[in-house]
Protein backbone atom coordinates (compact mmCIF):
# COMPACT_ATOMS: atom_id res chain seq x y z
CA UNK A 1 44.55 43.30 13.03
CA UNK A 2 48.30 44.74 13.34
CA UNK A 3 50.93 44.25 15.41
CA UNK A 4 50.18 47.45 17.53
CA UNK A 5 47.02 45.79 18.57
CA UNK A 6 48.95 43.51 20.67
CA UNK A 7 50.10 44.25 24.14
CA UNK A 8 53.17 42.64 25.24
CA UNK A 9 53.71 42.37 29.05
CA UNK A 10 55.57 39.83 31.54
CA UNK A 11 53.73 36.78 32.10
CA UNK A 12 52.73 35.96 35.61
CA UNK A 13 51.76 33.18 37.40
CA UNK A 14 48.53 33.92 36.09
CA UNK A 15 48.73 33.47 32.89
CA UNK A 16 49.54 29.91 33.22
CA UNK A 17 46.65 28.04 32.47
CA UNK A 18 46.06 30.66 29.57
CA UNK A 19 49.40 29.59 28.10
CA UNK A 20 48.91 26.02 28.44
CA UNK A 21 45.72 25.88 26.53
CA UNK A 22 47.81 27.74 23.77
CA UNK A 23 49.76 25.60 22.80
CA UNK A 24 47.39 22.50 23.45
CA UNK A 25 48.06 19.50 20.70
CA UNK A 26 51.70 20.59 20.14
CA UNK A 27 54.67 17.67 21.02
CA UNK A 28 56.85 19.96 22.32
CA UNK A 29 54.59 22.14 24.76
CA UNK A 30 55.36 23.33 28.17
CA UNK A 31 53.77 22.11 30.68
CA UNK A 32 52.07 24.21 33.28
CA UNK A 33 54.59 22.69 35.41
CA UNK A 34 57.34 23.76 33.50
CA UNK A 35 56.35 27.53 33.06
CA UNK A 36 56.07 27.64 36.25
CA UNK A 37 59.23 27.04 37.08
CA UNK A 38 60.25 29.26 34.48
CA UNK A 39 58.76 31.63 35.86
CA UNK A 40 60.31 31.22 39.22
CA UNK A 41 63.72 31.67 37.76
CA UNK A 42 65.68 34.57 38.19
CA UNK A 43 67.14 33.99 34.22
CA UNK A 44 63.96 33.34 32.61
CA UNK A 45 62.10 36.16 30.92
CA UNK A 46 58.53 35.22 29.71
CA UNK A 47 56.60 37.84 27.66
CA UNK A 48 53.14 37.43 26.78
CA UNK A 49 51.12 39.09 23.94
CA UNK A 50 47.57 39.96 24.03
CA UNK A 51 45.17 40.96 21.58
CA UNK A 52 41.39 42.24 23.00
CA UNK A 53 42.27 41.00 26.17
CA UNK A 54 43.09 36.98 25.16
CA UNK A 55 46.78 35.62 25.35
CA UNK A 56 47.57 34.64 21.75
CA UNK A 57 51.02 34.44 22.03
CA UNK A 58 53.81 34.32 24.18
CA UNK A 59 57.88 33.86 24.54
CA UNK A 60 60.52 32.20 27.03
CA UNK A 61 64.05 33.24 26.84
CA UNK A 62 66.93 32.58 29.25
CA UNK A 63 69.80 34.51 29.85
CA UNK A 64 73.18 32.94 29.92
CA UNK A 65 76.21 35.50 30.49
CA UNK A 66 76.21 37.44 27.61
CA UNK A 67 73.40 35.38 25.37
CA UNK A 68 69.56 35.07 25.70
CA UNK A 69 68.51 31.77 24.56
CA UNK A 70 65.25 31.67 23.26
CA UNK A 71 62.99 28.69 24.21
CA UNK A 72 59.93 29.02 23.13
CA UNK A 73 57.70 30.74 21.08
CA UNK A 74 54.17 30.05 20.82
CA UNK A 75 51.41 32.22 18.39
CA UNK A 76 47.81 30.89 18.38
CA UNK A 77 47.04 29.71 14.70
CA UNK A 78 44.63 32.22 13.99
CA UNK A 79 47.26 35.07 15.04
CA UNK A 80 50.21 34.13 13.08
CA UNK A 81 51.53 36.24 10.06
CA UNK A 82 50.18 38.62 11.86
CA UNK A 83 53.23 40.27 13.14
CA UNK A 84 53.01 38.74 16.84
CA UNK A 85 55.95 36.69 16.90
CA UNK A 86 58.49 40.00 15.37
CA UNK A 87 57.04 41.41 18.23
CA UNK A 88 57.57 39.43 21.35
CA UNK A 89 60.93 38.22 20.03
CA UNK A 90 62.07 42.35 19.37
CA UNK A 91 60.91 42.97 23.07
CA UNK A 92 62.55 39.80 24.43
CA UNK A 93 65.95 41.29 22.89
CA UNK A 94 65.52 44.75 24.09
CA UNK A 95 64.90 43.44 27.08
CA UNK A 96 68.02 41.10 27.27
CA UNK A 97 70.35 44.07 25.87
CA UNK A 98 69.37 46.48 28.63
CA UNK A 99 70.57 43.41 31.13
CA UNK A 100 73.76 43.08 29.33
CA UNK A 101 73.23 40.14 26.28
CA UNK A 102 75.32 40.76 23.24
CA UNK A 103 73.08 37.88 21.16
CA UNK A 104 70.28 35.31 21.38
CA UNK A 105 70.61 31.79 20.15
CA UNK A 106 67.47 29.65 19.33
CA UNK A 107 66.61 26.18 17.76
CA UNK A 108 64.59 25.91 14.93
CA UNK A 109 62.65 23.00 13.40
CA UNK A 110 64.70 22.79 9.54
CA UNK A 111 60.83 22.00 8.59
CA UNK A 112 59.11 24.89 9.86
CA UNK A 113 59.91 27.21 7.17
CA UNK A 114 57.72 30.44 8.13
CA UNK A 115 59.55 30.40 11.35
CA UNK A 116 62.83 30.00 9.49
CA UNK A 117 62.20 33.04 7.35
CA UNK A 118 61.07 35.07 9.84
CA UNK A 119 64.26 34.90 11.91
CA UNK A 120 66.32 35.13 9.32
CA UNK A 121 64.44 38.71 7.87
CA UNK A 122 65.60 39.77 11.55
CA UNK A 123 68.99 39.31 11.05
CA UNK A 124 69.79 35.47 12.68
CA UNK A 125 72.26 33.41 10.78
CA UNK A 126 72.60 29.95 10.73
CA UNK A 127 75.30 28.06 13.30
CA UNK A 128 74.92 24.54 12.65
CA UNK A 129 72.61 22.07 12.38
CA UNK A 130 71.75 19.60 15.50
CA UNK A 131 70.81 15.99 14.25
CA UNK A 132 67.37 14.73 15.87
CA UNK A 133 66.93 17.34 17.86
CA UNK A 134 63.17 17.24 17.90
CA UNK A 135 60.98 14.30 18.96
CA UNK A 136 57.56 13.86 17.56
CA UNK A 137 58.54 14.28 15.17
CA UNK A 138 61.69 13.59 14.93
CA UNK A 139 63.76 16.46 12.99
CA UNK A 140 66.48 18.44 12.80
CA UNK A 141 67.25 21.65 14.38
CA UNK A 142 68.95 24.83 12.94
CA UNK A 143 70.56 26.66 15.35
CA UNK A 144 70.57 30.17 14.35
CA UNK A 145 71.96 33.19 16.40
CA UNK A 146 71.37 37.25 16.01
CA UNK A 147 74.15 39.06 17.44
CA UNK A 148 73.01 42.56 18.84
């Protein structure tokens, strides 16, 4: 599979209990409570990526004056390094630059190295570091930043 066999779209209300299940066993998953209200909010933009007709991956970002802050960003196991994730995050920024964002911000885990070097191949640089950021593990969090 490639990237162009995923279709990225806006999630709808839908698509909740899809995205749920998706990110089942993770300590720092939305609840089907919380995309919900996500998706009820006027800054939120939530993009979901299918493959074949199943939701394998999918993207909250928030914009904030002149920034999009990424959220989340969830690919199922057996579609990552795939190309997925480039995807939804390069449609979450075209998307925030046609309403006006200049750059998007994000947290990283320092741990979760893939994820690391994938930002950084698109151009994010490192801001600081936030101390205990995550829970469950605990760990720090790089916050990175791509300016458009």
């Amino acid at each position: 599979m490639t990237p162009s066999d995923s279709v990225i779209r806006p999630a709808t209300a839908g698509d909740i209990d899809d995205l749920v299940k998706l990110q089942s066993g993770y300590a720092d998953a939305w609840t089907a409570s919380q995309i919900g209200d996500a998706l009820h909010n006027d800054s939120a933009r939530l993009l979901v990526a299918e493959r074949s007709g199943e939701t394998v991956a999918y993207s909250a970002g928030y914009l904030v004056l002149e920034d999009v802050e990424l959220a989340q960003l969830w690919v199922h196991p057996g579609h990552r390094s795939l190309g997925v994730a480039r995807k939804l995050i390069v449609a979450l920024v075209s998307q925030a630059q046609g309403e006006g964002c200049r750059r998007m911000l994000l947290e990283v885990r320092v741990g979760n190295v893939a994820a690391i070097n994938l930002y950084r191949s698109m151009g994010f640089e490192q801001l600081s570091i936030r101390p205990h950021y995550y829970r469950h593990p605990e760990e720090d969090a790089l916050v990175l930043e791509r300016v458009f």
